[in-house]
C-alpha atoms as a PDB file:
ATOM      1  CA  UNK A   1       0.000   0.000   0.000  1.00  0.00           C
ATOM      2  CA  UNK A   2       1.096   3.691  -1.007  1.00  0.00           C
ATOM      3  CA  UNK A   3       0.237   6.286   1.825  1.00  0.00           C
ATOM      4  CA  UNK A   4       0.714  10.030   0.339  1.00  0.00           C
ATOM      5  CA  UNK A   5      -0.603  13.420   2.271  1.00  0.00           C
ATOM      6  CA  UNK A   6      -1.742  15.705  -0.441  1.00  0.00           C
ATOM      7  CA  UNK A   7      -0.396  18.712  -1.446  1.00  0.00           C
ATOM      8  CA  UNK A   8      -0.679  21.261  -4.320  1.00  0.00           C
ATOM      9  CA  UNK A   9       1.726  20.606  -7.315  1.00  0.00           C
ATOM     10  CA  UNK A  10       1.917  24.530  -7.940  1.00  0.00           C
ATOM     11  CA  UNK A  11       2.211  25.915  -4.522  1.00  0.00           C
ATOM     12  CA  UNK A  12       3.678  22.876  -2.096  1.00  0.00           C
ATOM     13  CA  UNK A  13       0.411  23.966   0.030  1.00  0.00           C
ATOM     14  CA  UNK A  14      -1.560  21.306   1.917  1.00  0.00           C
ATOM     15  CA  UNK A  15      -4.238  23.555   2.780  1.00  0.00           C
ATOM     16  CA  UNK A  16      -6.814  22.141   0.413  1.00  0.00           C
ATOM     17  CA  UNK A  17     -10.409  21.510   0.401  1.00  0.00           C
ATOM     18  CA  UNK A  18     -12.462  18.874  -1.276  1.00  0.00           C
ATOM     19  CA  UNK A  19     -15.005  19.491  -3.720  1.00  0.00           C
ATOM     20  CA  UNK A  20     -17.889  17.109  -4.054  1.00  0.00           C
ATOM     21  CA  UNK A  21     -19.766  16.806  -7.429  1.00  0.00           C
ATOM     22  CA  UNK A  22     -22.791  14.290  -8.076  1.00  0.00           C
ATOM     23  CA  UNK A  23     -23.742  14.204 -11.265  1.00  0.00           C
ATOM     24  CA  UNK A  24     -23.994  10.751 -13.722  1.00  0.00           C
ATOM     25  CA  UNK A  25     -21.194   9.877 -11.540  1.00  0.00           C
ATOM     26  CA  UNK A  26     -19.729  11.052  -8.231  1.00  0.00           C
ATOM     27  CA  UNK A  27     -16.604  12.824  -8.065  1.00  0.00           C
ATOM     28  CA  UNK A  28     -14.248  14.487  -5.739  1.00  0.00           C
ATOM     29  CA  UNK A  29     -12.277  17.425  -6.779  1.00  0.00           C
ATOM     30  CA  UNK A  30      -9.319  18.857  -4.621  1.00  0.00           C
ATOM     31  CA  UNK A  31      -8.729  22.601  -4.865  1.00  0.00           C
ATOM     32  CA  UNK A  32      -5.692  24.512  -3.169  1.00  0.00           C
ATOM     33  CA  UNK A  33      -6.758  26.886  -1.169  1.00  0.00           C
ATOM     34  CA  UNK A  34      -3.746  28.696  -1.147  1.00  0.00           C
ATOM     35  CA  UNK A  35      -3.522  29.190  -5.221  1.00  0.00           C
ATOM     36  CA  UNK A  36      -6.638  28.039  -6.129  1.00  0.00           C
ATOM     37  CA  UNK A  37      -5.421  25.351  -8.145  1.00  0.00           C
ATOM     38  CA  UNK A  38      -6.780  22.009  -9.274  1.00  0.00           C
ATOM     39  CA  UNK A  39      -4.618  19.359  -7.353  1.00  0.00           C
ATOM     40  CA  UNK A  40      -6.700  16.372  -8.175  1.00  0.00           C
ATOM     41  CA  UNK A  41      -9.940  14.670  -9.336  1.00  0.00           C
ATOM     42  CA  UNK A  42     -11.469  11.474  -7.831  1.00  0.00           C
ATOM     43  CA  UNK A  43     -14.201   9.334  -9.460  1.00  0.00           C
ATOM     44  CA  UNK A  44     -15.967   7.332  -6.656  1.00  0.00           C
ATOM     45  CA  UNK A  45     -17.216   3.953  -7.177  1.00  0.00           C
ATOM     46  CA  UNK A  46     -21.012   2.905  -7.331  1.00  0.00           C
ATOM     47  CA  UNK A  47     -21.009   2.300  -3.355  1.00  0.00           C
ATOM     48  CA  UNK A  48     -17.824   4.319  -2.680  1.00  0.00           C
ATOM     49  CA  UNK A  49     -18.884   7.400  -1.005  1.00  0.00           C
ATOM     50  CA  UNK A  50     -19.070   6.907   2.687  1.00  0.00           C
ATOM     51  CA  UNK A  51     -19.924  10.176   4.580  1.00  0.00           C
ATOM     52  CA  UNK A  52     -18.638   9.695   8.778  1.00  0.00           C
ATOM     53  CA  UNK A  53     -20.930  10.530  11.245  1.00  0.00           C
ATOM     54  CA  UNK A  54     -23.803  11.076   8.732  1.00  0.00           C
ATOM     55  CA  UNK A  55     -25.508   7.931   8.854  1.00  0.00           C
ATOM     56  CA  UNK A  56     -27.953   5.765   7.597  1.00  0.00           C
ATOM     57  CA  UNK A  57     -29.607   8.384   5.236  1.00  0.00           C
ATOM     58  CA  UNK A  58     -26.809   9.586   3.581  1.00  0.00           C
ATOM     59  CA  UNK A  59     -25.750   6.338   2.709  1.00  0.00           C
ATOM     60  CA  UNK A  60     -29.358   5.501   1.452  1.00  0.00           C
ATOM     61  CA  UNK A  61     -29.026   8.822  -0.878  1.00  0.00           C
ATOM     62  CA  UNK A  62     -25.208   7.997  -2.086  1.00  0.00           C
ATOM     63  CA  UNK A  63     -26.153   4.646  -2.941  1.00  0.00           C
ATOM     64  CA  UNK A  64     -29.402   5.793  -5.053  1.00  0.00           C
ATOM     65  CA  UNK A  65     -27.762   8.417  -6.975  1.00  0.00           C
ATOM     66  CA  UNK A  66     -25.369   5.514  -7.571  1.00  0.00           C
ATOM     67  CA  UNK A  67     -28.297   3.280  -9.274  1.00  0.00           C
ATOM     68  CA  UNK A  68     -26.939   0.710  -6.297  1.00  0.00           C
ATOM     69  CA  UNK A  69     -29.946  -0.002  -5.311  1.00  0.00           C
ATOM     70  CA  UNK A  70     -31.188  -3.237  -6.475  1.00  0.00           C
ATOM     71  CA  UNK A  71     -32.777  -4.547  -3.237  1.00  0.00           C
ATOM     72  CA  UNK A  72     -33.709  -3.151   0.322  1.00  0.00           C
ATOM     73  CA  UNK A  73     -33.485  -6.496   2.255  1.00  0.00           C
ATOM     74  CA  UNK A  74     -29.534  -6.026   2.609  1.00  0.00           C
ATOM     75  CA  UNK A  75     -29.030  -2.224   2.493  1.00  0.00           C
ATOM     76  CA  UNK A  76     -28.663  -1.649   6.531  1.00  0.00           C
ATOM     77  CA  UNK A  77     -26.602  -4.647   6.428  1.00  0.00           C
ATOM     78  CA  UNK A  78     -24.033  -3.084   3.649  1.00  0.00           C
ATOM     79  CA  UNK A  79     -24.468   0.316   4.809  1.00  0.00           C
ATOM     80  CA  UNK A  80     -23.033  -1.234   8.657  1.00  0.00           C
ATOM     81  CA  UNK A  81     -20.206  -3.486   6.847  1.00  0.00           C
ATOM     82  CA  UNK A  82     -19.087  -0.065   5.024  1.00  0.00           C
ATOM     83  CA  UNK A  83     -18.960   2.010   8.249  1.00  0.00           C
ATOM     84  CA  UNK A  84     -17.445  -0.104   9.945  1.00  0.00           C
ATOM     85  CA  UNK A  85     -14.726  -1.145   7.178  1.00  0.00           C
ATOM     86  CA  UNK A  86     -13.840   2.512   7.041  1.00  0.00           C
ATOM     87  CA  UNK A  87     -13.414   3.161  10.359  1.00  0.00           C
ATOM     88  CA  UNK A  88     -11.044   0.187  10.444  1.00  0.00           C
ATOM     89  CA  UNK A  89      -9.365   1.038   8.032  1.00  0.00           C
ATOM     90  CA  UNK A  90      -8.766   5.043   8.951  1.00  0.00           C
ATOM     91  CA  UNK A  91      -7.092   3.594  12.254  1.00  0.00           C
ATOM     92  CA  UNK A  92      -4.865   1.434   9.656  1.00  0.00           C
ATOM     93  CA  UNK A  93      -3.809   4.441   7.520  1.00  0.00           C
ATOM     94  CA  UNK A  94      -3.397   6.775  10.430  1.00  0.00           C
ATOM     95  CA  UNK A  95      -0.954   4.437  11.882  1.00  0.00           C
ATOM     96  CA  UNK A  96       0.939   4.342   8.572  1.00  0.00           C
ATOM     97  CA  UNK A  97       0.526   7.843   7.881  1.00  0.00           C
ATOM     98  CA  UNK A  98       2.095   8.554  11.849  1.00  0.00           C
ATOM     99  CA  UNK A  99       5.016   6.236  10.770  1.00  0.00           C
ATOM    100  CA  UNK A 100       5.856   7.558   7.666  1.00  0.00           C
ATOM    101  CA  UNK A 101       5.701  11.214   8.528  1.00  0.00           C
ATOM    102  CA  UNK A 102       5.772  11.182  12.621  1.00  0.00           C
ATOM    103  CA  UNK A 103       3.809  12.308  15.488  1.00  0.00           C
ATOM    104  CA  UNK A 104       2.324  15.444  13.352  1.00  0.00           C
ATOM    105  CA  UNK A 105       1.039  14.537  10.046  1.00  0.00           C
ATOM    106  CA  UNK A 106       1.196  17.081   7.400  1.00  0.00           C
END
């Protein structure tokens, strides 16, 4: 696994903000918000937005705008498996992150 801390190709800045855009597909665009620049776009996976801490709902909205949906029966099952999953594996990549760049991540 690769483990990089973002930061603006123009400026060196890591003071960026995400950009969320839902349209026939989800996507993520990073902005600088130092120099305004474009640092990156992300495409999301049907299923691959999680939002923390928003619950249930949002995950029922991601997942339709998706076209996911193809059955209700396991949907709070999936939605707990993905909450879950991510939390396990922030924990993971905050570990790696605090060994590759030490006690204060960038």
């Amino acid at each position: 696994m690769e483990l990089h801390i973002q930061k603006c190709q123009t400026c060196g800045s890591r003071n960026l903000r995400n950009i969320l855009v839902r349209d026939e597909e989800q996507k993520v665009f990073v902005q600088c918000r130092d120099c305004e620049s474009l640092v990156a776009r992300y495409i999301l996976n049907s299923g691959g937005y999680f939002h923390a801490g928003k619950g249930f709902e949002s995950f029922l909205r991601s997942i339709e705008r998706d076209g996911a949906i193809s059955s209700a029966r396991n949907i709070d099952e999936w939605f707990h498996s993905v909450e879950d999953s991510a939390n396990r594996e922030f924990e993971k990549i905050i570990d790696l992150a605090n060994i590759k760049y030490g006690d204060e991540i960038p």
